[in-house]
C-alpha atoms as a PDB file:
ATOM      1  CA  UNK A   1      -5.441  20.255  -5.504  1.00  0.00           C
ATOM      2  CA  UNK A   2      -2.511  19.139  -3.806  1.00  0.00           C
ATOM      3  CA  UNK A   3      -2.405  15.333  -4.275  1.00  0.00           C
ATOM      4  CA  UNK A   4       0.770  15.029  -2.240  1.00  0.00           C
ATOM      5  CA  UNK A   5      -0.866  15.507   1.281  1.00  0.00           C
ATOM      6  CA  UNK A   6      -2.491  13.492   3.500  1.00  0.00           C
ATOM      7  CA  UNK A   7      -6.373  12.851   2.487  1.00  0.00           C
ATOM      8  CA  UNK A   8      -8.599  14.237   4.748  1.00  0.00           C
ATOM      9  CA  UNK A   9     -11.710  12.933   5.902  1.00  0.00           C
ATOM     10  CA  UNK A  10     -13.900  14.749   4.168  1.00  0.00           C
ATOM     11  CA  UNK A  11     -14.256  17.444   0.952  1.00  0.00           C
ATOM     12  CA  UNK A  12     -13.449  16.410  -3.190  1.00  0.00           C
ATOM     13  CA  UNK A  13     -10.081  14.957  -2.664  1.00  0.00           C
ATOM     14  CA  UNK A  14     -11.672  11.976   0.087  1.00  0.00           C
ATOM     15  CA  UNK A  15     -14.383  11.241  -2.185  1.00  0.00           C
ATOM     16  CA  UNK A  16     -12.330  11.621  -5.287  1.00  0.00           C
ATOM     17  CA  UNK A  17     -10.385   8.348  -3.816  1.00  0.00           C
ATOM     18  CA  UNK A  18     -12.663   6.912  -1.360  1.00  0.00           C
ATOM     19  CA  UNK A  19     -16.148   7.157  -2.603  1.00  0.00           C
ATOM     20  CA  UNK A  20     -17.997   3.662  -4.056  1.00  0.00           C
ATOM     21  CA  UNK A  21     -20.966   2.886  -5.670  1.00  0.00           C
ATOM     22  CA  UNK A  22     -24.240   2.070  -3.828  1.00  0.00           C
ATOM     23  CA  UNK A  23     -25.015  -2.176  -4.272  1.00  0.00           C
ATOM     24  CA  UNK A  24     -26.477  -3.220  -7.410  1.00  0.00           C
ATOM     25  CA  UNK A  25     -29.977  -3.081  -6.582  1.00  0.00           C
ATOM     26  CA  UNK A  26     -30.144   0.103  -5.074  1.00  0.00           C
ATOM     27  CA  UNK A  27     -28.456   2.105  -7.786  1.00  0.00           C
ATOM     28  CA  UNK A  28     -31.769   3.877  -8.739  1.00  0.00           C
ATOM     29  CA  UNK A  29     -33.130   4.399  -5.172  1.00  0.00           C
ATOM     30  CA  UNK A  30     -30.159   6.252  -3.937  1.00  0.00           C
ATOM     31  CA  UNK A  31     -28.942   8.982  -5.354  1.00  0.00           C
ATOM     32  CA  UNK A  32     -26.411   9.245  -1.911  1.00  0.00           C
ATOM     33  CA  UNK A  33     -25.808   7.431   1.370  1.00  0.00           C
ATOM     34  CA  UNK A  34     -22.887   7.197   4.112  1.00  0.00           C
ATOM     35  CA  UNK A  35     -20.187   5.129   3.415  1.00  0.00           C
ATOM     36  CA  UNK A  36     -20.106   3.093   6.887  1.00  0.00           C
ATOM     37  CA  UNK A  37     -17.412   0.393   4.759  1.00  0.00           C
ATOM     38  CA  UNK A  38     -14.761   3.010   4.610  1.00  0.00           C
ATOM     39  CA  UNK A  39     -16.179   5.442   7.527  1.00  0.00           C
ATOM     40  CA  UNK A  40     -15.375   8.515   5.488  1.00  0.00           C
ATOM     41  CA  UNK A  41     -16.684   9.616   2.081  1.00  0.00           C
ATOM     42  CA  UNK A  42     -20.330   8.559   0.560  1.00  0.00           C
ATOM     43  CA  UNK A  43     -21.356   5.809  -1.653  1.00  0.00           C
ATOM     44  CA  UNK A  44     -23.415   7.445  -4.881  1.00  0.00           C
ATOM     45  CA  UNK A  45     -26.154   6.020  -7.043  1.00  0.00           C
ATOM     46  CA  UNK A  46     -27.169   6.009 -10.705  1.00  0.00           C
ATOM     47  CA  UNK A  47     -28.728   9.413 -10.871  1.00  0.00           C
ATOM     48  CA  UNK A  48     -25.728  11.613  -9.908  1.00  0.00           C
ATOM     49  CA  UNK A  49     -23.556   9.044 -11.560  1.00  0.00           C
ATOM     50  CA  UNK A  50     -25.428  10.030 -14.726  1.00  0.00           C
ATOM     51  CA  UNK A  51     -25.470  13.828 -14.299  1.00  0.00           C
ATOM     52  CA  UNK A  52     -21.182  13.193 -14.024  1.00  0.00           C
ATOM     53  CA  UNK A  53     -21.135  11.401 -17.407  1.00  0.00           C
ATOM     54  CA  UNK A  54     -23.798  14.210 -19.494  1.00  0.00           C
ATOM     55  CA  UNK A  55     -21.797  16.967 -18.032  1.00  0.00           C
ATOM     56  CA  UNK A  56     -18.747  15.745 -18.873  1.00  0.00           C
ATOM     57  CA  UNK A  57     -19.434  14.202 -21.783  1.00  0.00           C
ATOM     58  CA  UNK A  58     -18.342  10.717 -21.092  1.00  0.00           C
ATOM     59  CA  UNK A  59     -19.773   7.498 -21.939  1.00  0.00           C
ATOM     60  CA  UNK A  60     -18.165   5.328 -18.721  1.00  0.00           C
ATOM     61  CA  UNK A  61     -16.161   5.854 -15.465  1.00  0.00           C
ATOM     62  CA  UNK A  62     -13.376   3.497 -14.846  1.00  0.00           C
ATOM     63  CA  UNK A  63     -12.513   3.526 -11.144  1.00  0.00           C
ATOM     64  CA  UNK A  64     -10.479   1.372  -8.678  1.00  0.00           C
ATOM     65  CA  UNK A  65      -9.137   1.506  -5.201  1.00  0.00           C
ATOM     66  CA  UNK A  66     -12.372  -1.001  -3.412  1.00  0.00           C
ATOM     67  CA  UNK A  67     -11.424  -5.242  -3.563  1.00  0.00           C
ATOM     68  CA  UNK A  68     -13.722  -6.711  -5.839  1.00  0.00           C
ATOM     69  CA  UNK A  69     -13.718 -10.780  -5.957  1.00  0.00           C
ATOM     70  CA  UNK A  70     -13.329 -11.125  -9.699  1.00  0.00           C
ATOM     71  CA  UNK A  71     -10.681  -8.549  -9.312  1.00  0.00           C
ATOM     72  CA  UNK A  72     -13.495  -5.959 -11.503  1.00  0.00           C
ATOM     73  CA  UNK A  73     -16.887  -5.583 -11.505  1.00  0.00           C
ATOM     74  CA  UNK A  74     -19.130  -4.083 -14.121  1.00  0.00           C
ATOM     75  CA  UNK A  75     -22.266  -2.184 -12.514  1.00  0.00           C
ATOM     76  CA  UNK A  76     -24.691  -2.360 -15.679  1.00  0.00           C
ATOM     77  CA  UNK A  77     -27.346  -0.126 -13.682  1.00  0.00           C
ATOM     78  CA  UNK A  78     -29.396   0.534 -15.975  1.00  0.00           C
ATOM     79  CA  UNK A  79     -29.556  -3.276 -18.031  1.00  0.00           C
ATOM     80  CA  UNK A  80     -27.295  -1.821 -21.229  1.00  0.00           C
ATOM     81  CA  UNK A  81     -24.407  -3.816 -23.108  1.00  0.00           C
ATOM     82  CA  UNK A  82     -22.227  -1.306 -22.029  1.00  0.00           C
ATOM     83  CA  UNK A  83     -22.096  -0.271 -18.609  1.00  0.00           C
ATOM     84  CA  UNK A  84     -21.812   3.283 -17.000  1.00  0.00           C
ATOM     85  CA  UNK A  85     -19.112   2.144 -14.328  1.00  0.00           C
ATOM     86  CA  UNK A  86     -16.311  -0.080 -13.797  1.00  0.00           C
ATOM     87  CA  UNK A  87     -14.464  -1.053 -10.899  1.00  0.00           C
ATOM     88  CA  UNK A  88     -11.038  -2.683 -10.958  1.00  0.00           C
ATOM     89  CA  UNK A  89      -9.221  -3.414  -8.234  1.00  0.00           C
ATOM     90  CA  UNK A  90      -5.123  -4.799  -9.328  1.00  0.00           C
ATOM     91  CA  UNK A  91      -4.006  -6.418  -6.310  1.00  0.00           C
ATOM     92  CA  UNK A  92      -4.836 -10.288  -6.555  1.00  0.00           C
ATOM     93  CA  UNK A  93      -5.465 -11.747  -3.241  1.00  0.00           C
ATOM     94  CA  UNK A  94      -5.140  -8.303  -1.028  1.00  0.00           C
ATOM     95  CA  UNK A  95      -2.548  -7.927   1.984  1.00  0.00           C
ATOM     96  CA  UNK A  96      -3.083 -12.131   2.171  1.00  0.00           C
ATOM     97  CA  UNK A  97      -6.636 -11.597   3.437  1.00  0.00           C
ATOM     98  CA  UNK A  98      -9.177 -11.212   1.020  1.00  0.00           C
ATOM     99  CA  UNK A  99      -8.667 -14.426  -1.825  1.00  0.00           C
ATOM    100  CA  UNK A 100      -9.919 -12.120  -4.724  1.00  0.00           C
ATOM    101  CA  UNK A 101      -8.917 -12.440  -8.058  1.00  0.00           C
ATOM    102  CA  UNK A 102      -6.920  -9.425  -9.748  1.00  0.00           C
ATOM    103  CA  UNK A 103      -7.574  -7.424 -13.381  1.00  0.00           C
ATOM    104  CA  UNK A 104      -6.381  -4.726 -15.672  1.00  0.00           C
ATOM    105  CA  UNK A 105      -8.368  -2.924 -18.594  1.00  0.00           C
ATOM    106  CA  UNK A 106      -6.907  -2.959 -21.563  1.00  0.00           C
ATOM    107  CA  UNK A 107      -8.056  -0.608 -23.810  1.00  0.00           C
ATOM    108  CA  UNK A 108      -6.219   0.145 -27.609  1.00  0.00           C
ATOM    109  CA  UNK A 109      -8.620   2.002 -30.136  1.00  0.00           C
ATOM    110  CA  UNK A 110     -12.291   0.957 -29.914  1.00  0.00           C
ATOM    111  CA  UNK A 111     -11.219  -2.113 -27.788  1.00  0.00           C
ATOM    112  CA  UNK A 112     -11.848  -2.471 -24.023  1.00  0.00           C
ATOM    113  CA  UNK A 113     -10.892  -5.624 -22.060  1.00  0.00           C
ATOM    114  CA  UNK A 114     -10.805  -6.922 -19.014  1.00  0.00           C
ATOM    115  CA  UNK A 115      -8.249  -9.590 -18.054  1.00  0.00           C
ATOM    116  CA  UNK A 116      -8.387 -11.081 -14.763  1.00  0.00           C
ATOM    117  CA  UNK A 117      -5.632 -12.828 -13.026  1.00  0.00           C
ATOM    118  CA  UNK A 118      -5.473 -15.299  -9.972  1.00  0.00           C
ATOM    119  CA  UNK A 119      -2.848 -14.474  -7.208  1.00  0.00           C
ATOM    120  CA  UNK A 120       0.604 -16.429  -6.491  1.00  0.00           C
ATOM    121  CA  UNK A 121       1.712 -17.128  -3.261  1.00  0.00           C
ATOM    122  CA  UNK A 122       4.517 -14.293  -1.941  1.00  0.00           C
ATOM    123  CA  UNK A 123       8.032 -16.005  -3.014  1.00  0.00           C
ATOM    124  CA  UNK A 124       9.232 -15.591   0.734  1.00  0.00           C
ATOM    125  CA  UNK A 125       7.599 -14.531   3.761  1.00  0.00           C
ATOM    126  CA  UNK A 126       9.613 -13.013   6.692  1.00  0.00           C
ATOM    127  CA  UNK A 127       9.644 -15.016  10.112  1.00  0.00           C
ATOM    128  CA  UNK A 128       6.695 -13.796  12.703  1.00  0.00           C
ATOM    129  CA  UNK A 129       5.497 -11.731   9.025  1.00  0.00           C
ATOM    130  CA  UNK A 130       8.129  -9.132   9.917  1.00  0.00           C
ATOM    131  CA  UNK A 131       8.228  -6.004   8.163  1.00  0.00           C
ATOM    132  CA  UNK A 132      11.933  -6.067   6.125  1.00  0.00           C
ATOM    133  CA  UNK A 133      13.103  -3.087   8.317  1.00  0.00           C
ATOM    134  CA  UNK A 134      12.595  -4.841  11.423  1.00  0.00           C
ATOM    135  CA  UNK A 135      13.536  -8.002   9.989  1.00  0.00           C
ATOM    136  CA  UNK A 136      16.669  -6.626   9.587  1.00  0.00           C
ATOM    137  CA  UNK A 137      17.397  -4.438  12.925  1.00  0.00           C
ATOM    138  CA  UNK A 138      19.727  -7.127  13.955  1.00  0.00           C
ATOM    139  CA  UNK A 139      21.973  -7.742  11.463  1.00  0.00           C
ATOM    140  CA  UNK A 140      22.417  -4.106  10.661  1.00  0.00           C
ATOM    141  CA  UNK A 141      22.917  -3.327  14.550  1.00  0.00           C
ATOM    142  CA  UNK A 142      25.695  -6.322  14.434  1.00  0.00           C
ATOM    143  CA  UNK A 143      27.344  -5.020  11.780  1.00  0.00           C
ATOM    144  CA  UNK A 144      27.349  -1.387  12.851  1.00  0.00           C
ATOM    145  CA  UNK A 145      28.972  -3.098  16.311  1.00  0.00           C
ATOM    146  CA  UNK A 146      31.949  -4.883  13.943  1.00  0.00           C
ATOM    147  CA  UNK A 147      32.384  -1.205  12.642  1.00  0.00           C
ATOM    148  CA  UNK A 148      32.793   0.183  16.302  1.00  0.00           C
ATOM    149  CA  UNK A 149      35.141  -2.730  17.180  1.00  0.00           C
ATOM    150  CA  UNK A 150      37.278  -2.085  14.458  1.00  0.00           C
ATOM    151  CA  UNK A 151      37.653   1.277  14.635  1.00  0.00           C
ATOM    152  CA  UNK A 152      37.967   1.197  18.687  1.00  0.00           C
ATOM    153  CA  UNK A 153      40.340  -1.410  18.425  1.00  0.00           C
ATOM    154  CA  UNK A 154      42.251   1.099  15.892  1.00  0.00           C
ATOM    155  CA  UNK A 155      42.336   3.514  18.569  1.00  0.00           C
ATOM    156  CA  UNK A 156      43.378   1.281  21.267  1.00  0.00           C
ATOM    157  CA  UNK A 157      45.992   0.119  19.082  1.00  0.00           C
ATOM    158  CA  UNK A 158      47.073   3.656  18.225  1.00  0.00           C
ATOM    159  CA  UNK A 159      47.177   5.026  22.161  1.00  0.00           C
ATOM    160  CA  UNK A 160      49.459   1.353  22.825  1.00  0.00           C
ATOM    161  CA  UNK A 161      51.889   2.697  20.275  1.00  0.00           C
ATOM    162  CA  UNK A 162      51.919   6.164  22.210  1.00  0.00           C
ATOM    163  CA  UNK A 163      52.567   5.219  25.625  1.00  0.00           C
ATOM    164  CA  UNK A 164      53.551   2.305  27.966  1.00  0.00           C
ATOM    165  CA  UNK A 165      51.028   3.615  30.644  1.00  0.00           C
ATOM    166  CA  UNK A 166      49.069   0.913  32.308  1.00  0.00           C
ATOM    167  CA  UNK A 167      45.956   2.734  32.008  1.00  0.00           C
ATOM    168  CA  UNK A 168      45.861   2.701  28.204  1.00  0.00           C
ATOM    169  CA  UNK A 169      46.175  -1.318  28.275  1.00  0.00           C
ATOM    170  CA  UNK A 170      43.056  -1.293  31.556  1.00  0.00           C
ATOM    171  CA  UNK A 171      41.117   0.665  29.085  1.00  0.00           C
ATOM    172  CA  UNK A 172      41.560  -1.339  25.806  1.00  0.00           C
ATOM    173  CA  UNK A 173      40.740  -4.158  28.507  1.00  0.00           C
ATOM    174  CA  UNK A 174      37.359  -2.601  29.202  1.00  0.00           C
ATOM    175  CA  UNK A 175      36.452  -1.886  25.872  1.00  0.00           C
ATOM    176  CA  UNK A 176      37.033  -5.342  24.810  1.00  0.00           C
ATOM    177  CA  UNK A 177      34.632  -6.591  27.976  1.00  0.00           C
ATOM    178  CA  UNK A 178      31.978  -4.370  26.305  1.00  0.00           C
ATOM    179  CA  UNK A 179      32.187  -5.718  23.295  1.00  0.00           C
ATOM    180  CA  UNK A 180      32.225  -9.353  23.759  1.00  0.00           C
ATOM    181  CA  UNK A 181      28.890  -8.652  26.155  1.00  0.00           C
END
């Protein structure tokens, strides 16, 4: 599988990233449903969840990439200590919309914990919530004009060394009318 591509909308690699887990209460009624949230993908239940772990021989799923508000979630479907699947989701308070809290699992040797983490306001914002590139079209396009001055004026200077001619000193004129525009 080549994972740099665009994902499709459909097939393993979509719902390898974009697939979620049915709502609590439903986990043993549905085994699979659409995924209207993300309009792509399916949301799965307890049973197939189940026939991943036996066949693969593992006791849990870990997954992320869906906002949770506690910044995890643990779906204990089927009422054990340990649950089957865990969502995390990283990004405290997501694109400045969504107020959720943040985790990580941190997991050394028999050990797995979850710490959680409130967000902090972004240390600057942009005027208008430009993008940086944007943001910065004007000062770049300013200084790439200084450049062109310079190196015009070098010219201009260069062809006044050359020759007396009146038309040289009409067209350093113009140039400079552009450039003070």
């Amino acid at each position: 599988m080549d994972r740099f591509t665009e994902v499709p909308t459909h097939g393993l690699f979509c719902d390898l990233l974009w697939s979620d887990p049915v709502e609590n209460e439903k986990a043993s009624e549905k085994n699979f449903t659409t995924n209207k949230e993300r309009q792509c993908s399916i949301k799965f239940g307890l049973a197939p969840l189940n026939k991943v772990l036996k066949n693969t021989k593992m006791s849990m799923v870990l997954r992320g990439h869906q906002v949770k508000q506690e910044g995890f979630e643990f779906h204990n479907w089927e009422g054990s200590n340990v649950p089957s699947l865990v969502t995390v989701f990283s990004a405290a308070n997501y694109c400045d919309v969504y107020k959720n809290r943040g985790a990580v699992i941190l997991i050394s040797q028999n050990n797995f914990n979850v710490q959680g983490y409130n967000s902090h306001p972004a240390p600057y914002y942009l005027p208008k919530k430009k993008d940086l590139f944007m943001f910065s079209m004007k000062f770049l396009g300013t200084k790439i004009l200084d450049i062109f001055e310079g190196m015009l004026n070098k010219a201009c200077e260069n062809m006044s060394d050359d020759s007396d001619d009146e038309k040289d000193g009409e067209l350093l004129n113009e140039v400079h009318e552009v450039l003070d525009k």
